[in-house]
Protein backbone atom coordinates (compact mmCIF):
# COMPACT_ATOMS: atom_id res chain seq x y z
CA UNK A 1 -9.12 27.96 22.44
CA UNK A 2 -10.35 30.13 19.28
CA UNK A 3 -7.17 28.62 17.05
CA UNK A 4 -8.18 24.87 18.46
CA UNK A 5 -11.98 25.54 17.49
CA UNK A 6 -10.79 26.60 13.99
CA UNK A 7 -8.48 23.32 13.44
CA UNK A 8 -5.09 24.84 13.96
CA UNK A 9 -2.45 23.05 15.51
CA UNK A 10 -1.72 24.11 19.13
CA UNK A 11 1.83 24.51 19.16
CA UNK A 12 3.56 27.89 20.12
CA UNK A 13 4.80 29.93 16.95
CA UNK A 14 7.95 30.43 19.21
CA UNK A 15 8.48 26.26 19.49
CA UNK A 16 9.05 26.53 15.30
CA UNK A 17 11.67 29.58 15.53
CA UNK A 18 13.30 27.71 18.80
CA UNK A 19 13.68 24.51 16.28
CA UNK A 20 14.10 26.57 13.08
CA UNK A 21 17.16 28.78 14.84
CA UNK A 22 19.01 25.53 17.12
CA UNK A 23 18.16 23.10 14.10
CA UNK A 24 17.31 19.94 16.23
CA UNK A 25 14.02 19.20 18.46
CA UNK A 26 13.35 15.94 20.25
CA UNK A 27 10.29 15.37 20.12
CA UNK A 28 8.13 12.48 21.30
CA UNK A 29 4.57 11.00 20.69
CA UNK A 30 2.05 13.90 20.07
CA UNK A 31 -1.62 12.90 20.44
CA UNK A 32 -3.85 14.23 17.54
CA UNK A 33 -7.62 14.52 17.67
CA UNK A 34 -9.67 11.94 16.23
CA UNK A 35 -12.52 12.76 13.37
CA UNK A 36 -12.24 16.62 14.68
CA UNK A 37 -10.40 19.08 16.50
CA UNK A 38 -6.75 20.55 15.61
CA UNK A 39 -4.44 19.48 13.11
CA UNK A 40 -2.03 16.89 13.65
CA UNK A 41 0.99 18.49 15.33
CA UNK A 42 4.03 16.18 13.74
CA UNK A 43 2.02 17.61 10.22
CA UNK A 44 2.42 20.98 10.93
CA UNK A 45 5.90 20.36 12.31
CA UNK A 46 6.60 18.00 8.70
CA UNK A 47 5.17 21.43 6.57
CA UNK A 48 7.00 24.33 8.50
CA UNK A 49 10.09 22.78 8.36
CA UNK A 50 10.34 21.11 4.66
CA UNK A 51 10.44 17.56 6.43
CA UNK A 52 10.14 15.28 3.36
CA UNK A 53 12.27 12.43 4.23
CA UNK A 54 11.33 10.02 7.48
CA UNK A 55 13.83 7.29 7.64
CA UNK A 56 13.22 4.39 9.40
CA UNK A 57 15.80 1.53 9.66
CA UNK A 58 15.12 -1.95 10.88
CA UNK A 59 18.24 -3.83 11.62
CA UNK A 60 18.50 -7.27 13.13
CA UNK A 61 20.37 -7.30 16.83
CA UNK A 62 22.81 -9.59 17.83
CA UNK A 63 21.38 -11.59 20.44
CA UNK A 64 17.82 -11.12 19.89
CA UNK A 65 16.28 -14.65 19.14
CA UNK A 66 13.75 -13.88 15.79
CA UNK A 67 12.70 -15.92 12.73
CA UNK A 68 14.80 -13.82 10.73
CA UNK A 69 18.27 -12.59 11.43
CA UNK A 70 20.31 -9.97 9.47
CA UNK A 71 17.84 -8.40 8.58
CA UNK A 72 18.74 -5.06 7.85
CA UNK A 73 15.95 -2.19 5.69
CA UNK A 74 15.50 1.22 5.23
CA UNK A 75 12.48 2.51 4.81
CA UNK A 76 12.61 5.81 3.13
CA UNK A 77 8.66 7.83 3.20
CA UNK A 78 8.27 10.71 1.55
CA UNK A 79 6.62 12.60 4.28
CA UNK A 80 4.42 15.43 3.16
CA UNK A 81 2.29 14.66 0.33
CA UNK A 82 -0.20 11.56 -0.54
CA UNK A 83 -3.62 11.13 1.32
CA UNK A 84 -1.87 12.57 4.40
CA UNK A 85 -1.68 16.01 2.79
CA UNK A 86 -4.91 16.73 4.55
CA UNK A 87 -7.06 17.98 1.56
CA UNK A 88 -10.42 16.59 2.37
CA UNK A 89 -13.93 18.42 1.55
CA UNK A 90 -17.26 17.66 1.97
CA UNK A 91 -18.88 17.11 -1.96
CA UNK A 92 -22.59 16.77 -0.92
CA UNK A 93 -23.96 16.17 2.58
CA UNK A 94 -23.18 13.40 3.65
CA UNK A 95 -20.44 13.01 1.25
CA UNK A 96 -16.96 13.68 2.01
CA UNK A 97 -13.88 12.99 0.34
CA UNK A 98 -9.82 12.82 0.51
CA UNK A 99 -7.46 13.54 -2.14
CA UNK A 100 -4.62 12.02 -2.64
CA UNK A 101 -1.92 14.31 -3.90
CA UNK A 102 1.37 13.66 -5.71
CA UNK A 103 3.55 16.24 -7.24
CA UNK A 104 6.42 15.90 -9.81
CA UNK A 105 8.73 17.91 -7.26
CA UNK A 106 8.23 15.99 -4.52
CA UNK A 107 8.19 12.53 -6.01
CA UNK A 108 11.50 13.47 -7.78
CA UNK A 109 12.88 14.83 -4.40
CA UNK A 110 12.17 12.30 -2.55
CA UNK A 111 13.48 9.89 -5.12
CA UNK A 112 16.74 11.87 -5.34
CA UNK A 113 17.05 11.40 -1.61
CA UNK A 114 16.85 7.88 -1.42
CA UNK A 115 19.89 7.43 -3.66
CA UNK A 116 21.94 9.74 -2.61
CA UNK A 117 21.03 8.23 0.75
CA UNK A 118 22.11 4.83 -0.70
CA UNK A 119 25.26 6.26 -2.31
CA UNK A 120 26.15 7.76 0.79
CA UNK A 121 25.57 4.45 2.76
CA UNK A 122 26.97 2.45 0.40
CA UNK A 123 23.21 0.11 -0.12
CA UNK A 124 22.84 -1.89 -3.20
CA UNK A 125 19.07 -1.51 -3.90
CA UNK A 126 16.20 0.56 -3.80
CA UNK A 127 12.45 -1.13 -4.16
CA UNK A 128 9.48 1.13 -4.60
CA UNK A 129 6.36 -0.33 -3.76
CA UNK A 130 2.92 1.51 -5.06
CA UNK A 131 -0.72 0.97 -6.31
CA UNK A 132 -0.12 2.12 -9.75
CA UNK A 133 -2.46 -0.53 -10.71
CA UNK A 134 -4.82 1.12 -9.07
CA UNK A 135 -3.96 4.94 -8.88
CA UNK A 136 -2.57 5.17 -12.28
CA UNK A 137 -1.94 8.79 -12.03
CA UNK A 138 -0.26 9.98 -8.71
CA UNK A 139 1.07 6.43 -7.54
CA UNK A 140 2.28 6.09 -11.31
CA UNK A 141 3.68 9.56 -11.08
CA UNK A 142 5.84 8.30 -7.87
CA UNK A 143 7.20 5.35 -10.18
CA UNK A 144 8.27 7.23 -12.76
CA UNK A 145 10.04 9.61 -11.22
CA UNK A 146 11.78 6.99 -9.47
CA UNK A 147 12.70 5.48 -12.67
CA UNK A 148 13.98 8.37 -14.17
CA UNK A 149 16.12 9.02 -11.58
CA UNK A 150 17.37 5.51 -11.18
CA UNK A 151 18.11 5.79 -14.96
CA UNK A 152 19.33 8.99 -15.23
CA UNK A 153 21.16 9.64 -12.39
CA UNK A 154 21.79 6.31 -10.36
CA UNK A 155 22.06 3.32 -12.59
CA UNK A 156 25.06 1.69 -10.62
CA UNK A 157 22.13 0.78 -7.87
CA UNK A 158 19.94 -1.66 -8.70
CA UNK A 159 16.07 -0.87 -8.59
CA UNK A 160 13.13 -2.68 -8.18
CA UNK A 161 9.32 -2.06 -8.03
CA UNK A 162 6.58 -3.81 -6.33
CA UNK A 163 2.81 -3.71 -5.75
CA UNK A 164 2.79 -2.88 -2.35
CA UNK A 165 0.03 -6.22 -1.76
CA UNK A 166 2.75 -8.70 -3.26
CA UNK A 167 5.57 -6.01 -1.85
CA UNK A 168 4.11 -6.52 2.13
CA UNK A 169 3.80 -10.45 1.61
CA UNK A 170 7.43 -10.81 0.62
CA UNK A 171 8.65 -9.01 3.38
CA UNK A 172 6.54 -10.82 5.46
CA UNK A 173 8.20 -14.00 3.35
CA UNK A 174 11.47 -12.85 4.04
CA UNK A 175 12.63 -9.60 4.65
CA UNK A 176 16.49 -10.15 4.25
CA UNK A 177 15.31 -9.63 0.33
CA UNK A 178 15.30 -6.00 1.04
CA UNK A 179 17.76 -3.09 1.24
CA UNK A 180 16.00 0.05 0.62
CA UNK A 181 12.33 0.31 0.54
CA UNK A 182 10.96 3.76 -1.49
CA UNK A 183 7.21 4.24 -0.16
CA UNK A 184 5.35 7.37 -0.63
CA UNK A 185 3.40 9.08 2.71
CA UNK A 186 0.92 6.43 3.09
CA UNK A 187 2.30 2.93 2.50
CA UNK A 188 5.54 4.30 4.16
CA UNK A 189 3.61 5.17 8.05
């Protein structure tokens, strides 16, 4: 009761070693406190264990009547920074505030990931979308590392980048335009 009163997640120190020492957990939907209370369990779970990658494929099925078929995305999120890192304080009363954060180490990792993933898989493109127009500095930082990489490292795929407004509409549009989408925490959930 003490370590739910303080904020900490309530999940058994001995649940991370099981996971840490088999190296696979199923887990399913984990119910986190809203506006108080402890800390979001698949967080903690991200943290502990260096999760930075969440893949999430959507693929067409045979069979299954939609407006588009063969469609056929990867969404790759980098899953432990951005506004979902959880650094929030309270400025004045009344006043509270998030911050978003974006490092060069993670935005490179991530980045990395997503073409070797796409190397491996043998994809053809890799679109990041962002609000760099907007947050210049850690949305911009999450571009450029993607471009450096793309440049550097992985210039046989091809890249793309999108404002995630105009990036949502086309997918909306038509998502069999897509191979490999690059989102950071936020735009990626």
């Amino acid at each position: 009761v003490a370590a739910l009163a303080r904020g900490k997640t309530p999940m058994p120190e001995e649940t991370l070693e099981a996971i840490e020492h088999f190296g696979v957990a199923l887990k399913g939907p984990c119910t986190t406190p809203i506006g108080e209370g402890f800390k979001s369990v698949n967080v903690s779970i991200r943290r502990k264990l260096n999760l930075f990658a969440s893949v999430r494929p959507i693929k067409s099925l045979p069979g299954v009547p939609t407006r588009f078929e063969n469609v056929d995305i990867v969404i790759v999120r980098e899953n432990t920074e951005g506004l979902y890192s959880g650094v929030e304080n309270e400025v004045l009363p009344g006043i509270v505030m998030s911050m978003k954060v974006a490092s060069e180490l993670a935005c490179n990792r991530i980045a990395r990931w997503a073409f070797r993933f796409a190397t491996a898989r043998q994809r053809h493109k890799i679109t990041v979308m962002h609000k760099a127009n907007i947050m210049k500095m850690t949305d911009g930082l999450f571009i450029r590392c993607a471009q450096d990489v793309h440049r550097n490292e992985y210039p046989n795929i091809a890249y793309d980048q999108l404002i995630l407004d105009a990036g949502c509409m086309r997918i909306v549009q038509d998502p069999t335009r897509f191979d490999i989408l690059l989102l950071e925490n936020l735009y990626g959930d």
